[in-house]
Protein backbone atom coordinates (compact mmCIF):
# COMPACT_ATOMS: atom_id res chain seq x y z
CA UNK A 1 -5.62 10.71 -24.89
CA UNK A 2 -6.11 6.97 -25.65
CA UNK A 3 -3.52 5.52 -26.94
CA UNK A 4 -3.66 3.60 -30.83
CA UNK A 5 -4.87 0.08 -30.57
CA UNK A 6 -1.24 -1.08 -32.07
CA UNK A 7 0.72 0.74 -29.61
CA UNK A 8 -1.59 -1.16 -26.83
CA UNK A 9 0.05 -3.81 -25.05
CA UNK A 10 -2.13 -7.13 -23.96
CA UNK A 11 -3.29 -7.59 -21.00
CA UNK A 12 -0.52 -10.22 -20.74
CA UNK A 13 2.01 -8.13 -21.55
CA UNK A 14 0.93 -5.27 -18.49
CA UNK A 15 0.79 -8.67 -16.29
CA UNK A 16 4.28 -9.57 -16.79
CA UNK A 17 5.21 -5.88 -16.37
CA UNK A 18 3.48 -5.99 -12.85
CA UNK A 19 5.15 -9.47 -11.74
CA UNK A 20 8.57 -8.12 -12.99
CA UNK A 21 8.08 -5.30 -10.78
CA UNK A 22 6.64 -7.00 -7.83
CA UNK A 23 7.24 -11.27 -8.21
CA UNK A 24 4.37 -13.22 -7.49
CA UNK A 25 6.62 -15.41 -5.45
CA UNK A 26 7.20 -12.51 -2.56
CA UNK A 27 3.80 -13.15 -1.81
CA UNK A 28 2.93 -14.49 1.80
CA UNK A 29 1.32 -18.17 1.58
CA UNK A 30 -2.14 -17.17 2.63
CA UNK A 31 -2.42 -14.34 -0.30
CA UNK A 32 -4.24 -14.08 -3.21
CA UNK A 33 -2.01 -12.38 -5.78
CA UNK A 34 -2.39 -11.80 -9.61
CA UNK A 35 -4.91 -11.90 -12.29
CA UNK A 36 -8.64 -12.27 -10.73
CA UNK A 37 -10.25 -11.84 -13.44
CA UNK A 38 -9.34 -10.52 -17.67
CA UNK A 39 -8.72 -11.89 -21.03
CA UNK A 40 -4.75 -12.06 -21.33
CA UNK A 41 -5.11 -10.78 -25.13
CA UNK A 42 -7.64 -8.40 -24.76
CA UNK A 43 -5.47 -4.88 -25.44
CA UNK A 44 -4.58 -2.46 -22.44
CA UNK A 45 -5.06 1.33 -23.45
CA UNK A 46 -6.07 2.55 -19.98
CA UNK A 47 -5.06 1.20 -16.07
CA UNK A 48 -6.66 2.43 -12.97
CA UNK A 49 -4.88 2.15 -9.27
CA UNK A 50 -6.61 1.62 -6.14
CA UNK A 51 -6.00 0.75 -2.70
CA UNK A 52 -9.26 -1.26 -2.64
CA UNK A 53 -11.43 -3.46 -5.12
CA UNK A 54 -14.90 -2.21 -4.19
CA UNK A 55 -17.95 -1.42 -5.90
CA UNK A 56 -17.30 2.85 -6.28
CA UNK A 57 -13.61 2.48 -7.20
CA UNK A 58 -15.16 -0.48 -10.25
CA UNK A 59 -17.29 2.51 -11.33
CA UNK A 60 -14.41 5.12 -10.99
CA UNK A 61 -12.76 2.60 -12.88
CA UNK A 62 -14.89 2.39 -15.91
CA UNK A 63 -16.36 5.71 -16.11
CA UNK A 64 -12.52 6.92 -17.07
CA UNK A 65 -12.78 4.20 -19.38
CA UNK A 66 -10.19 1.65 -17.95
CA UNK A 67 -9.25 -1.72 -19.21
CA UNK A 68 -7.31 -2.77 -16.37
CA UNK A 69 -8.00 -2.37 -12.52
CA UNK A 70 -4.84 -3.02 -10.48
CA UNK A 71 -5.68 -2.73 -6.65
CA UNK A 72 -3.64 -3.04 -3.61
CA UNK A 73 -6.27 -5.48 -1.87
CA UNK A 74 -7.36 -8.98 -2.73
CA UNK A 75 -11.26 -8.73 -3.87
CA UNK A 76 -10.83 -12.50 -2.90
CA UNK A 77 -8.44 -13.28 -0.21
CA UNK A 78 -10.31 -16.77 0.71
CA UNK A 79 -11.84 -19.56 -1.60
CA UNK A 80 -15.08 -18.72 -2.97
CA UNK A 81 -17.45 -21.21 -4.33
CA UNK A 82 -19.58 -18.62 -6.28
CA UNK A 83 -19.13 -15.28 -7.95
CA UNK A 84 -23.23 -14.45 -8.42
CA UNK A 85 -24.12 -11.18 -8.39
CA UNK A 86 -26.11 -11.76 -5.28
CA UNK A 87 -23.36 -10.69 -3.21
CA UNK A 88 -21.29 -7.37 -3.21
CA UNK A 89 -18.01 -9.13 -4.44
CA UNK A 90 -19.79 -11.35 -7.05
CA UNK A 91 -21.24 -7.52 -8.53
CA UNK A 92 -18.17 -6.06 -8.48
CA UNK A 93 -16.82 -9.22 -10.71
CA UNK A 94 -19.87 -9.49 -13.26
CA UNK A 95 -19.71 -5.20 -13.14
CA UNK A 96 -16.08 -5.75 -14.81
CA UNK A 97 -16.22 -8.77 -16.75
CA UNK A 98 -19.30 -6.74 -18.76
CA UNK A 99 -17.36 -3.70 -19.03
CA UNK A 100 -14.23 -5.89 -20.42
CA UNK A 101 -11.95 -4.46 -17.88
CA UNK A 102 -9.76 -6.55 -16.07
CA UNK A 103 -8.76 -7.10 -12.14
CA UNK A 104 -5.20 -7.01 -10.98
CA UNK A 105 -3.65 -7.91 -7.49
CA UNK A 106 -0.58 -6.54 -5.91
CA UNK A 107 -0.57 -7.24 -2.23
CA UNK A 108 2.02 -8.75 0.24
CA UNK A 109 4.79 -8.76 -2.94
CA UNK A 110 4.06 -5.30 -3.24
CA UNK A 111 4.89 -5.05 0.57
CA UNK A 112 8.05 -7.13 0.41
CA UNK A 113 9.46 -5.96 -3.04
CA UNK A 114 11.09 -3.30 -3.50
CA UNK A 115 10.30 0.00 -4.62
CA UNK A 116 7.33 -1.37 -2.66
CA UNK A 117 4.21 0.10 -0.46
CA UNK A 118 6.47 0.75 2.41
CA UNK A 119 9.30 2.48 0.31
CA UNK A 120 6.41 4.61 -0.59
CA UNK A 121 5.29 5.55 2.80
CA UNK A 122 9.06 6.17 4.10
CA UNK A 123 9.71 8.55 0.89
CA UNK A 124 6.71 10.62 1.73
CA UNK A 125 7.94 10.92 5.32
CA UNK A 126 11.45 12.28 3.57
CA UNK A 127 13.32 9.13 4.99
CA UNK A 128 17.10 8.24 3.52
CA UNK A 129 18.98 5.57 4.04
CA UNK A 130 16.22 2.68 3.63
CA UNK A 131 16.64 -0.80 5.09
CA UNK A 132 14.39 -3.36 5.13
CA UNK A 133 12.46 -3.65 8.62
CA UNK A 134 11.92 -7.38 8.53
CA UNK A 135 14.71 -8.97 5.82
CA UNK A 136 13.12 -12.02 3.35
CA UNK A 137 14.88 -14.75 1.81
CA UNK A 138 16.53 -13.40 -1.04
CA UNK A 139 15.06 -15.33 -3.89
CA UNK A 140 17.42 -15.58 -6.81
CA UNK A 141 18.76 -12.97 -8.90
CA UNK A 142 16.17 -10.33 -6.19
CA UNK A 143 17.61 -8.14 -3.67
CA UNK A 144 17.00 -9.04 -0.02
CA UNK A 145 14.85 -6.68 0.56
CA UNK A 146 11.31 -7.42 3.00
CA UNK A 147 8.38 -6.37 5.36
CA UNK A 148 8.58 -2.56 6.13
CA UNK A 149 11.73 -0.08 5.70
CA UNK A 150 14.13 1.99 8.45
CA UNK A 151 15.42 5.03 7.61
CA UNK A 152 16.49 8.35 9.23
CA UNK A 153 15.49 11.92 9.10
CA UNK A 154 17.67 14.52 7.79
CA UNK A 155 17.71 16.27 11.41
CA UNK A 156 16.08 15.48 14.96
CA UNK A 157 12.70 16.46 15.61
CA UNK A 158 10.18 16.76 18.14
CA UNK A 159 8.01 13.84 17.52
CA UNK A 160 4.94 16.50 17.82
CA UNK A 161 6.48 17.86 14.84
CA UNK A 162 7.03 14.67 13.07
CA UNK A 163 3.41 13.26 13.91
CA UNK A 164 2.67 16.85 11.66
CA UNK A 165 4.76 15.89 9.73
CA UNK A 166 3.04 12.37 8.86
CA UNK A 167 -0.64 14.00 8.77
CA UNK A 168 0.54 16.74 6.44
CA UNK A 169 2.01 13.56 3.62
CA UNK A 170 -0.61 11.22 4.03
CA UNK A 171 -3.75 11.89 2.62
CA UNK A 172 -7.01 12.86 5.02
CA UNK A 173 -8.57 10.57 7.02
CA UNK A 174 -11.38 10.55 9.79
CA UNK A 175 -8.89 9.13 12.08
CA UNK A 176 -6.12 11.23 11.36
CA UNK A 177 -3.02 10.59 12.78
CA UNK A 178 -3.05 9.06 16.71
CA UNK A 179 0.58 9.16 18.86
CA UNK A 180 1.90 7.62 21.83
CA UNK A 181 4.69 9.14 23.68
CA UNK A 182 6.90 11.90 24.52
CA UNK A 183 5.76 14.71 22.65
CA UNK A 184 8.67 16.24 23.05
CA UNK A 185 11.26 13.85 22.45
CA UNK A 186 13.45 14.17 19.47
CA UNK A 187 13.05 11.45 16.91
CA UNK A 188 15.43 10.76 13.73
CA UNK A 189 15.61 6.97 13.24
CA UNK A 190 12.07 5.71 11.90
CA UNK A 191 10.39 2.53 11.39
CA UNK A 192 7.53 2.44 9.17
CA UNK A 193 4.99 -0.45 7.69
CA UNK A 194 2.24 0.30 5.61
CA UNK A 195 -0.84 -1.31 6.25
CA UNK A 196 -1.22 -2.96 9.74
CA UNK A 197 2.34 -3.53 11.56
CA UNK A 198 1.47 -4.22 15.28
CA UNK A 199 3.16 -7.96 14.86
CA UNK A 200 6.61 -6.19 13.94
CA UNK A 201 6.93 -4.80 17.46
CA UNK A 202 10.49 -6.60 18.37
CA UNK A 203 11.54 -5.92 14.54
CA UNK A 204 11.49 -2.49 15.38
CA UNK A 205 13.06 -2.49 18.83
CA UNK A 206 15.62 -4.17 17.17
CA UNK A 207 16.08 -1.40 14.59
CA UNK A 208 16.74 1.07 17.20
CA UNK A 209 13.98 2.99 15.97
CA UNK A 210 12.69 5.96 17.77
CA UNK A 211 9.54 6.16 16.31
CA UNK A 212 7.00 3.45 14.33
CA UNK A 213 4.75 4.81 12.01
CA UNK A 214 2.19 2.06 10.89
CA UNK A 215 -1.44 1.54 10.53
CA UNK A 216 -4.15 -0.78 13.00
CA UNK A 217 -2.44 -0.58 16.50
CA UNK A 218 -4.66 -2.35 18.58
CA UNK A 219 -5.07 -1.55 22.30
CA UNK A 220 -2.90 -4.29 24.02
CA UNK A 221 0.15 -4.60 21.70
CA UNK A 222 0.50 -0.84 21.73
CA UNK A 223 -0.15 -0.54 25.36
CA UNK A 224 2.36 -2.98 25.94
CA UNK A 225 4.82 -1.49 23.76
CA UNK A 226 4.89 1.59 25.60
CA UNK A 227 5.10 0.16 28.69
CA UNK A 228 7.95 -1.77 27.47
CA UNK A 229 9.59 1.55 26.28
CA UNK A 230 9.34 3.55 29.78
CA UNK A 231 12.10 0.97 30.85
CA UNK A 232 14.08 0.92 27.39
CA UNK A 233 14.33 4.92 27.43
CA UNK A 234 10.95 5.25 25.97
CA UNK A 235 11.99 4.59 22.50
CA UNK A 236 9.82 3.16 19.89
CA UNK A 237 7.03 6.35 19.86
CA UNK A 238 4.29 5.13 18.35
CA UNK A 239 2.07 6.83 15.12
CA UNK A 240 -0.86 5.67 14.21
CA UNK A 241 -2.46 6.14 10.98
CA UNK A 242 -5.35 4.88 8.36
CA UNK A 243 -4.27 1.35 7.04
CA UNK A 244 -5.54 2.65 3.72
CA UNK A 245 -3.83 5.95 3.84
CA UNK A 246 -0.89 4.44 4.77
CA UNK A 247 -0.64 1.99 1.72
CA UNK A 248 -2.15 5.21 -0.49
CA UNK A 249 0.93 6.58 -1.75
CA UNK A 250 1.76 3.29 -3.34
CA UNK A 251 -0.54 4.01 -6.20
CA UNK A 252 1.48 6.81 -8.05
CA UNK A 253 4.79 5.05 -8.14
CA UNK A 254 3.32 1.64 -9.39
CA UNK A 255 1.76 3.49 -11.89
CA UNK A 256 4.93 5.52 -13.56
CA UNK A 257 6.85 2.06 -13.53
CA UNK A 258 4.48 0.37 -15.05
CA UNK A 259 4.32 3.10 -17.79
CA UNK A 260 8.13 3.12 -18.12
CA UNK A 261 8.55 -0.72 -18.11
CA UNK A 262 6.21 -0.80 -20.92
CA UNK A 263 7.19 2.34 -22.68
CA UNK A 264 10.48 0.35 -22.75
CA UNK A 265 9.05 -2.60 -24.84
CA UNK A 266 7.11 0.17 -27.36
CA UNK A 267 4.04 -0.17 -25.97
CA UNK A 268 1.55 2.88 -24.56
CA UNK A 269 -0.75 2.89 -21.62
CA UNK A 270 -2.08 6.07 -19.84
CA UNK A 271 -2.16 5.12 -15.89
CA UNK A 272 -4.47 7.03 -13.34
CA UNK A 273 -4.41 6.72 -10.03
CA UNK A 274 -8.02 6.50 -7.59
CA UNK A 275 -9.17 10.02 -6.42
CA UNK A 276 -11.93 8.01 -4.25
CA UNK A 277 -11.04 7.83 -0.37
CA UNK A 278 -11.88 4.26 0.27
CA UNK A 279 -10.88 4.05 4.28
CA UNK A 280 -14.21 2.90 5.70
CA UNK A 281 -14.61 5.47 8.53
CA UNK A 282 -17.06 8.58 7.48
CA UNK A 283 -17.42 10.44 10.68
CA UNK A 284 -15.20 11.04 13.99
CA UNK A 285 -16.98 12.54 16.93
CA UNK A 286 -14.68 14.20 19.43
CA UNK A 287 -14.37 12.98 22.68
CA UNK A 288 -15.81 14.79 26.07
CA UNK A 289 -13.44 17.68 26.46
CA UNK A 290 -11.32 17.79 23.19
């Protein structure tokens, strides 16, 4: 049901809401955070989550009738010169500035803050005891919180059983789930990063993780991980995921804070979350003998 128009905050109002939760400031240097495009008055009855800002989530988007997109990834994360329709990010821009719904950004301060996109991923897993992987500055009156999160099973596993486990939270993927190591090692101290985590190698060592879960482990630093391992008793295990499934379960907590932090002020939003599977991979073809 859409809410009243007077019950609707502005789109100022949902943008404070959004920067309360995760500061603009925890934002890496090289990121493009925030507002991309949106009239800060124009009312807010309906915001749509998504991983990514491309053209079928924009259509997702509108067809529920959305007034506000808020994605995980930057539709621009480098200076542009023109927006023309000409090119597939300028459509997606003129596609939402004639609907009237606005674009929102929460990337690398939805990483670092906290409950943030790795918070997400280590609740899924059923991790307790969270610490952040890579500690930040604490920025005034914030929590020191960071890049990734440790935490701890409730019991040993077999990490067989735990890369289940992972495949049976995350959501379905043409890639799956990949795993380096000892499938029969027990595993209870875990290290995860959503989104691509292959420069947080001696973070994790450092952890005394057993096991990283992360997305976009590229041959050499995860070949030389594992090597590294068989002479540190073969501890971190490695699991491989989809960056965008790994950043996926993001969407639904965002979402019921946003509606809560607003609900506190009076104000009424309905939030949805994407349905559309936006990792880029559409087919895997086993290998010779699988």
């Amino acid at each position: 049901m859409t809410p009243p128009a007077a019950d609707a905050p502005a789109l100022r109002q949902v943008t404070a809401a959004l920067e309360a939760m995760h500061p603009l400031e925890w934002a890496q240097p090289w990121d493009a955070v925030g507002l991309v495009c949106g009239d800060p008055d124009a009312p807010v009855r309906r915001v749509h989550l998504a991983v990514d800002p491309v053209e079928e989530v924009v259509e997702e988007a509108l067809a529920a009738g959305a007034d506000l997109l808020v994605t995980h990834h930057p539709l621009f994360l480098r200076g542009v010169h023109s927006v023309a329709a000409t090119t597939f990010k300028g459509r997606v821009v003129h596609r939402l500035v004639r609907a009237g719904c606005a674009l929102y950004v929460a990337h690398t301060n939805a990483d670092a803050g906290g409950p943030g996109v790795s918070d997400a991923l280590a609740r899924v897993l059923d991790l307790d005891d969270l610490q952040p992987l890579q500690p930040l500055e604490a920025l005034p009156g914030r929590p020191d919180l960071g890049i990734g999160r440790v935490g701890r099973l409730a019991a040993p596993e077999r990490l067989a059983d735990f890369a289940d486990r992972v495949a049976q939270a995350l959501p379905g993927t043409e890639q799956g789930v990949r795993v380096a190591g000892d499938l029969d090692a027990l595993v209870q101290r875990v290290a995860v990063c959503g989104g691509s985590g292959d420069s947080l190698f001696e973070q994790v060592r450092a952890s005394g993780a057993d096991v990283y879960v992360t997305a976009d482990l590229r041959h050499h630093p995860a070949s030389e991980a594992r090597e590294r391992a068989g002479l540190e008793g073969g501890r971190p295990h490695l699991v491989d995921v989809a960056h965008w499934a790994s950043e996926w379960p993001w969407l639904a907590g965002c979402a019921d804070r946003l509606v809560a932090a607003l609900a506190r002020d009076g104000r009424t939003v309905d939030a949805h979350v994407s349905t559309k599977r936006t990792d880029p991979w559409s087919l895997r073809v086993p290998s010779r003998g699988e």
